[in-house]
N, C-alpha and C. Protein backbone atom coordinates (compact mmCIF):
# COMPACT_ATOMS: atom_id res chain seq x y z
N UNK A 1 0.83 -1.20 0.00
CA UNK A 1 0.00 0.00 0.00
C UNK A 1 0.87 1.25 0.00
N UNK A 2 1.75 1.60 1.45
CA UNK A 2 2.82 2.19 1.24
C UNK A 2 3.26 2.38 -0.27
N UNK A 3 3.73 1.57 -0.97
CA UNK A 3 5.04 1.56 -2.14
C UNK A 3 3.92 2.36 -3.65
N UNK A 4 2.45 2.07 -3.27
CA UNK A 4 1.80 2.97 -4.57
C UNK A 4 2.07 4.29 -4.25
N UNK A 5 1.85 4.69 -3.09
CA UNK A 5 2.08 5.84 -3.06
C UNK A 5 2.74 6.72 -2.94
N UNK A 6 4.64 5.77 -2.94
CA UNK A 6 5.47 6.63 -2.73
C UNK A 6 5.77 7.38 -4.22
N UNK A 7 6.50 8.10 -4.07
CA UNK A 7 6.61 9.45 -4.96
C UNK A 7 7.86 8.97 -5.27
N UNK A 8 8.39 9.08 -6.71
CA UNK A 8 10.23 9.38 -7.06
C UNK A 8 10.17 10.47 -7.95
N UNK A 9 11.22 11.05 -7.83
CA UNK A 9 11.44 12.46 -7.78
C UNK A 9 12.42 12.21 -9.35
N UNK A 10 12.30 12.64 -10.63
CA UNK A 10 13.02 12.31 -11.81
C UNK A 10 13.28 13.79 -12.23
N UNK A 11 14.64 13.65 -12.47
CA UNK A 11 15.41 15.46 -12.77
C UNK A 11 15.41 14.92 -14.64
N UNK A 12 14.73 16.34 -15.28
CA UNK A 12 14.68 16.25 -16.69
C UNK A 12 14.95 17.86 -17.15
N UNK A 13 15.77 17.53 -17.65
CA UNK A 13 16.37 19.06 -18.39
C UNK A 13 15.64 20.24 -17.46
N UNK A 14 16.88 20.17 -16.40
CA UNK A 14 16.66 20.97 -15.53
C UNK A 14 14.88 21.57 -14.73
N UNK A 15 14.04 20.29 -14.94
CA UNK A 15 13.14 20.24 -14.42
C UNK A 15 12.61 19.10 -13.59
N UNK A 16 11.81 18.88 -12.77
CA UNK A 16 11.69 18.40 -11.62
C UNK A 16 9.90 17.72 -11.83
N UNK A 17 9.73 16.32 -12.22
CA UNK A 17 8.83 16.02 -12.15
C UNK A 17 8.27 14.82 -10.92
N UNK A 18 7.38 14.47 -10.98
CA UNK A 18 6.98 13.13 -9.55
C UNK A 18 6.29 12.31 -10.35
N UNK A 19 6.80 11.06 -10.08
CA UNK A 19 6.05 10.41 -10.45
C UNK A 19 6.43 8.99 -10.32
N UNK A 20 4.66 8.00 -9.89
CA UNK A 20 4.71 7.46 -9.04
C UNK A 20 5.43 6.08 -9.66
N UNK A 21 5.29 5.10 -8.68
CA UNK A 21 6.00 3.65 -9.18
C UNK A 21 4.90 2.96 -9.87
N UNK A 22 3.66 3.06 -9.23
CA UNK A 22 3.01 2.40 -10.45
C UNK A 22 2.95 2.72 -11.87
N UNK A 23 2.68 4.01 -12.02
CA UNK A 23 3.23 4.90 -13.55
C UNK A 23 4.49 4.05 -14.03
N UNK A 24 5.20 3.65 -13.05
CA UNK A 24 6.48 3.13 -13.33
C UNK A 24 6.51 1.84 -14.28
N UNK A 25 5.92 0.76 -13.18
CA UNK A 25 5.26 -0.55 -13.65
C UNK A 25 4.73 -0.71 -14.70
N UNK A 26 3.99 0.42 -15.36
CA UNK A 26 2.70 -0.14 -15.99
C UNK A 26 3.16 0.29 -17.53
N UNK A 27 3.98 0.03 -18.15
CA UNK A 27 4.54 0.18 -19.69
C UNK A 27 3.23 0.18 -21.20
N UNK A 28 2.25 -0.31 -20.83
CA UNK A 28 1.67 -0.29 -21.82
C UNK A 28 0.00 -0.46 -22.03
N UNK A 29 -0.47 0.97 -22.99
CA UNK A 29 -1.75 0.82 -22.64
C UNK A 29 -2.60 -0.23 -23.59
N UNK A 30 -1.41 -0.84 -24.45
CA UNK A 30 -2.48 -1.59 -25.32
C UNK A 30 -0.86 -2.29 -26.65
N UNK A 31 -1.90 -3.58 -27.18
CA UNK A 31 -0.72 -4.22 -27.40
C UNK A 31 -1.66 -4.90 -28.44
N UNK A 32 -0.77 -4.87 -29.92
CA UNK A 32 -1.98 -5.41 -30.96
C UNK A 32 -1.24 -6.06 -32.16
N UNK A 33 -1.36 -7.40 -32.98
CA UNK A 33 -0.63 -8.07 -33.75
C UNK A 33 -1.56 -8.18 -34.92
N UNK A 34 -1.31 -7.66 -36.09
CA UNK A 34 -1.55 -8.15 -37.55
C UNK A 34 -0.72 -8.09 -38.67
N UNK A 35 -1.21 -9.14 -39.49
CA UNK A 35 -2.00 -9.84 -39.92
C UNK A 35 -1.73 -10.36 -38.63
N UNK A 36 -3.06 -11.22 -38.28
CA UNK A 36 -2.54 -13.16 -37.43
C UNK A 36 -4.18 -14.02 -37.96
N UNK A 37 -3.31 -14.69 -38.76
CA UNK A 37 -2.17 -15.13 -39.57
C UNK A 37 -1.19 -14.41 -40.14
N UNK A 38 -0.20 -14.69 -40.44
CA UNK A 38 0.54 -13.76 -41.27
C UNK A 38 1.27 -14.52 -42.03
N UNK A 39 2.01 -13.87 -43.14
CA UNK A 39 2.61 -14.50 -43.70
C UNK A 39 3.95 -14.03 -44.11
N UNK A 40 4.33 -12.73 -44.86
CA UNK A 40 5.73 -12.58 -44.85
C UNK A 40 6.20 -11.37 -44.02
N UNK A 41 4.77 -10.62 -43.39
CA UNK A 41 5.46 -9.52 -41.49
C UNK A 41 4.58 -9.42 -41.28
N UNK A 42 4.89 -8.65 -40.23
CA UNK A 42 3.88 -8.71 -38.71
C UNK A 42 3.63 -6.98 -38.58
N UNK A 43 2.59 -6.52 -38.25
CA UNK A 43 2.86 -5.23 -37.65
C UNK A 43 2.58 -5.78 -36.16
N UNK A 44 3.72 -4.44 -35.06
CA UNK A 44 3.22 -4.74 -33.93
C UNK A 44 2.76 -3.09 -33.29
N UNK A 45 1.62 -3.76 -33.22
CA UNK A 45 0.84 -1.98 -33.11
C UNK A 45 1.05 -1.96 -30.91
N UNK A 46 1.75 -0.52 -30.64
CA UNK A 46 1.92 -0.33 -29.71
C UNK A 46 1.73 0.84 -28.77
N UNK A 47 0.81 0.90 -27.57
CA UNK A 47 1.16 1.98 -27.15
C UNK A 47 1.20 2.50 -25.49
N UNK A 48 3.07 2.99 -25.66
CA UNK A 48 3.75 2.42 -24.68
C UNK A 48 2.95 3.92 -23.58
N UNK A 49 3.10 3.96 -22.13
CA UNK A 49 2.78 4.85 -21.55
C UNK A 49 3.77 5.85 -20.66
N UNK A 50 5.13 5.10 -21.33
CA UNK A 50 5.83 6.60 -21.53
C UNK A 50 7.59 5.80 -22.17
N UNK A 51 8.41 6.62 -22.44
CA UNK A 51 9.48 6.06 -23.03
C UNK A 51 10.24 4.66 -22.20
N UNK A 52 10.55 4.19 -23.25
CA UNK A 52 11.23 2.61 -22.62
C UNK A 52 12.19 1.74 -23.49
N UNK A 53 12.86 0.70 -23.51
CA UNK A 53 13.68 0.45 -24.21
C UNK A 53 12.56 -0.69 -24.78
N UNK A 54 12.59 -1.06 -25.61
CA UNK A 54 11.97 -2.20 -26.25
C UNK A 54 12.46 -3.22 -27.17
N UNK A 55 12.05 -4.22 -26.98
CA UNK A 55 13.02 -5.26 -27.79
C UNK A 55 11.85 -6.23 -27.87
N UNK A 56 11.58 -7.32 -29.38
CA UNK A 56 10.74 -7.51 -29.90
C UNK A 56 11.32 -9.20 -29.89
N UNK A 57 10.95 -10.41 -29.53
CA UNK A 57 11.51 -11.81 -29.72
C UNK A 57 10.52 -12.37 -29.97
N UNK A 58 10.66 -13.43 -31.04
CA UNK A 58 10.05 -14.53 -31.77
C UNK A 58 10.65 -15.46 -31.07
N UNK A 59 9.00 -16.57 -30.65
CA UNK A 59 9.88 -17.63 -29.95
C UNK A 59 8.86 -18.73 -30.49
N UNK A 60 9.73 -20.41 -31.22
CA UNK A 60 9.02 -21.28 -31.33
C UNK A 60 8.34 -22.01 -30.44
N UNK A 61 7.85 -22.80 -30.67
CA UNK A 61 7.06 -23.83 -29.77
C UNK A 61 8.02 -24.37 -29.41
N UNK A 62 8.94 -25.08 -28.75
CA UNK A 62 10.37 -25.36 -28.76
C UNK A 62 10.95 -24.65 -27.67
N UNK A 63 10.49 -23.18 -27.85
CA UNK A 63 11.27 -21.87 -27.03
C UNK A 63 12.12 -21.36 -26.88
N UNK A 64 12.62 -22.10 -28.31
CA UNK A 64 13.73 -21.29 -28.65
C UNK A 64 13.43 -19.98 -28.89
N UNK A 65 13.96 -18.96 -29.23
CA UNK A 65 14.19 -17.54 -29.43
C UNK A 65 14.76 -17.72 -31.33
N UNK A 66 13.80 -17.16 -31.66
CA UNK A 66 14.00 -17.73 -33.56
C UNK A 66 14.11 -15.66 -34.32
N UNK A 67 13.49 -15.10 -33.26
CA UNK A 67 14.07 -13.56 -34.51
C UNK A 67 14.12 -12.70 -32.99
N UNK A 68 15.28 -11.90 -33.01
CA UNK A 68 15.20 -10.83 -31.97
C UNK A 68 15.34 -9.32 -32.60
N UNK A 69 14.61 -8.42 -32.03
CA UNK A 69 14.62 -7.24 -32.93
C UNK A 69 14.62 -5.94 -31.33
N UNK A 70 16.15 -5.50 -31.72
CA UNK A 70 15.85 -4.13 -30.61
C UNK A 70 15.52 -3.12 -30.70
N UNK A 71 14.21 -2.65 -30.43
CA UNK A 71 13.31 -1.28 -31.28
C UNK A 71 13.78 -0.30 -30.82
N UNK A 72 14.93 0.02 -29.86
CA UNK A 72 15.34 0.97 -29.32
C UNK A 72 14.87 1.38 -27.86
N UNK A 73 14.26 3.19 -27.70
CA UNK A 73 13.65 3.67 -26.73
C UNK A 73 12.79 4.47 -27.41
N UNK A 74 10.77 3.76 -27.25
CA UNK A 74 9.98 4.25 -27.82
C UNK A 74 9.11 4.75 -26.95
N UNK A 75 8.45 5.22 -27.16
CA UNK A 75 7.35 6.30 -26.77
C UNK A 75 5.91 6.17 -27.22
N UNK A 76 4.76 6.45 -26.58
CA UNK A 76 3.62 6.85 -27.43
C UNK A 76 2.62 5.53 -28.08
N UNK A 77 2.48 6.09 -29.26
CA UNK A 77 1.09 5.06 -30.26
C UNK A 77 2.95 4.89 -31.40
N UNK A 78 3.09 3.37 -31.31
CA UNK A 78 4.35 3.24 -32.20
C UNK A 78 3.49 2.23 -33.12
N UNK A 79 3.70 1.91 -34.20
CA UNK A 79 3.93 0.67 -34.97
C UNK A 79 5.21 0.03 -35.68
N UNK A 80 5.30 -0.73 -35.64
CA UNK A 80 6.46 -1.51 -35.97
C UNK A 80 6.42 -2.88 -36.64
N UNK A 81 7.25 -2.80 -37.65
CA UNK A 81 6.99 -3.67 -39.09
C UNK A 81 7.52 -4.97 -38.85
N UNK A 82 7.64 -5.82 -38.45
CA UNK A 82 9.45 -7.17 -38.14
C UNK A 82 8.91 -8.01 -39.17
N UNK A 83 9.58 -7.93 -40.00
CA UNK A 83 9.66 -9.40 -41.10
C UNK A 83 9.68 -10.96 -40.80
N UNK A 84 9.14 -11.91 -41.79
CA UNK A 84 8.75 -13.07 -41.05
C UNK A 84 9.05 -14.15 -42.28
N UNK A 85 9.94 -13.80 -43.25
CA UNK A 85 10.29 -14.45 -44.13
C UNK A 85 11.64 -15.57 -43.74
N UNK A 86 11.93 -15.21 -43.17
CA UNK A 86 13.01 -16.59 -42.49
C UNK A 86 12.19 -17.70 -41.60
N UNK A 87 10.89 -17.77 -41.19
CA UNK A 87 10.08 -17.90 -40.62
C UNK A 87 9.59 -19.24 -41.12
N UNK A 88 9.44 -20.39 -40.70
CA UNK A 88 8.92 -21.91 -41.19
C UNK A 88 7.06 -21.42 -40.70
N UNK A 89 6.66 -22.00 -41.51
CA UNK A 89 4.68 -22.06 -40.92
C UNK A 89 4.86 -22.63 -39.88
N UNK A 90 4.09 -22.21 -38.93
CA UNK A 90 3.68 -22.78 -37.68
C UNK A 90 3.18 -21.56 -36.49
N UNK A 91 3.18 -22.11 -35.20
CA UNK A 91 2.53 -21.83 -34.22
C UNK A 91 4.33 -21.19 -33.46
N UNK A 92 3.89 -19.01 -32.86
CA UNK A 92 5.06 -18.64 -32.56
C UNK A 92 4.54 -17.86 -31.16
N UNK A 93 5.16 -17.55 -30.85
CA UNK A 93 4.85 -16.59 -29.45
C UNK A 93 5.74 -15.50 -29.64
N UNK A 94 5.45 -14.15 -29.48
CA UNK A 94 5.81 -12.96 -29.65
C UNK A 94 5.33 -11.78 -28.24
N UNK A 95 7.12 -12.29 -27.79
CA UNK A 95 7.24 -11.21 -27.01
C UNK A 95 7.69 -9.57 -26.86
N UNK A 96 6.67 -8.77 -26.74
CA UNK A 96 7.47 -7.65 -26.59
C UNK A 96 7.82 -7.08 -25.04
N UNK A 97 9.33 -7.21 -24.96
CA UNK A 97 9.80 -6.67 -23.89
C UNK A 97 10.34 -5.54 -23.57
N UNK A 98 9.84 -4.53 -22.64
CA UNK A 98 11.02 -3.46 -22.34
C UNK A 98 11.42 -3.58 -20.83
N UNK A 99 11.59 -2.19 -20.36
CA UNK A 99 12.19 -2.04 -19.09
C UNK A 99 11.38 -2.49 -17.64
N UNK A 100 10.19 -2.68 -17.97
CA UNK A 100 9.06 -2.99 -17.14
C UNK A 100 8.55 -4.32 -16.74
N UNK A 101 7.73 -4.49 -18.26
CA UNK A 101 7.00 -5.83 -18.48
C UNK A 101 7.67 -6.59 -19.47
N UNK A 102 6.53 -7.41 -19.96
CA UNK A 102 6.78 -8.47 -21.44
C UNK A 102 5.43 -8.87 -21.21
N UNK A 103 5.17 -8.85 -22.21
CA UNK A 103 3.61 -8.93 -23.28
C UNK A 103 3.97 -10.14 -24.05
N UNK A 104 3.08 -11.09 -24.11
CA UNK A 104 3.46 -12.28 -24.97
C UNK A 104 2.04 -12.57 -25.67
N UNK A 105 1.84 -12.65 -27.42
CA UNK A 105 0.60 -12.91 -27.81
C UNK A 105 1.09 -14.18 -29.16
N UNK A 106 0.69 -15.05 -29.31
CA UNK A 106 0.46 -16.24 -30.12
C UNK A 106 0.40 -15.38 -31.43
N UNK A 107 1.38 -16.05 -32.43
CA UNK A 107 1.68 -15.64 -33.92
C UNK A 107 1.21 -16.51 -34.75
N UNK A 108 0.65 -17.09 -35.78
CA UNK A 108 0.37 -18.33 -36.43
C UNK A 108 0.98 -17.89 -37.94
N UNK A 109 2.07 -18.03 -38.28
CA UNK A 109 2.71 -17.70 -39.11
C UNK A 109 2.21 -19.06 -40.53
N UNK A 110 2.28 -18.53 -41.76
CA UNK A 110 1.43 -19.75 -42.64
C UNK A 110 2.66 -19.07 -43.61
């Protein structure tokens, strides 16, 4: 209960904002994959709730880790294109991770 409401104090070009840890936690207001099906890319429609590092992994049934893509530090309503042509048909899991969370939604690549 305490820890929602503590305050951290973040210095930004010589300005002084608050803001809380849950703000902290909570990376994303919405998280969206098409085509699914897909066939030669993916858009990954995103939108983060404030800047973060992000990095994008394809993982088989297997779990292996089959495409990794580092989107940088994004912001906002993003979309983002990742190609899927090295890609065998089948059943994938697609994680997007940044500094916070990881979001994982089922790919069915054909």
């Amino acid at each position: 209960d305490n820890i929602a409401s503590t305050m951290l104090t973040e210095v930004v070009e010589d300005t002084t904002t608050e803001v809380s840890v849950e703000s902290l936690t909570r990376t994303f207001d919405s998280m969206r994959l098409y085509p699914n099906p897909a066939t030669d890319r993916l858009q990954c429609e995103l939108s983060l709730t404030h800047a973060t590092d992000v990095t994008i992994a394809i993982i088989n049934q297997q779990g292996q880790c089959v495409q990794r893509v580092n989107c940088g530090t994004l912001a906002g309503h993003q979309t983002l294109e990742i190609p899927l042509v090295q890609l065998e048909s089948g059943l994938y899991f697609v994680q997007v991770i940044t500094d916070h969370a990881m979001h994982v939604r089922r790919l069915v690549r054909r």
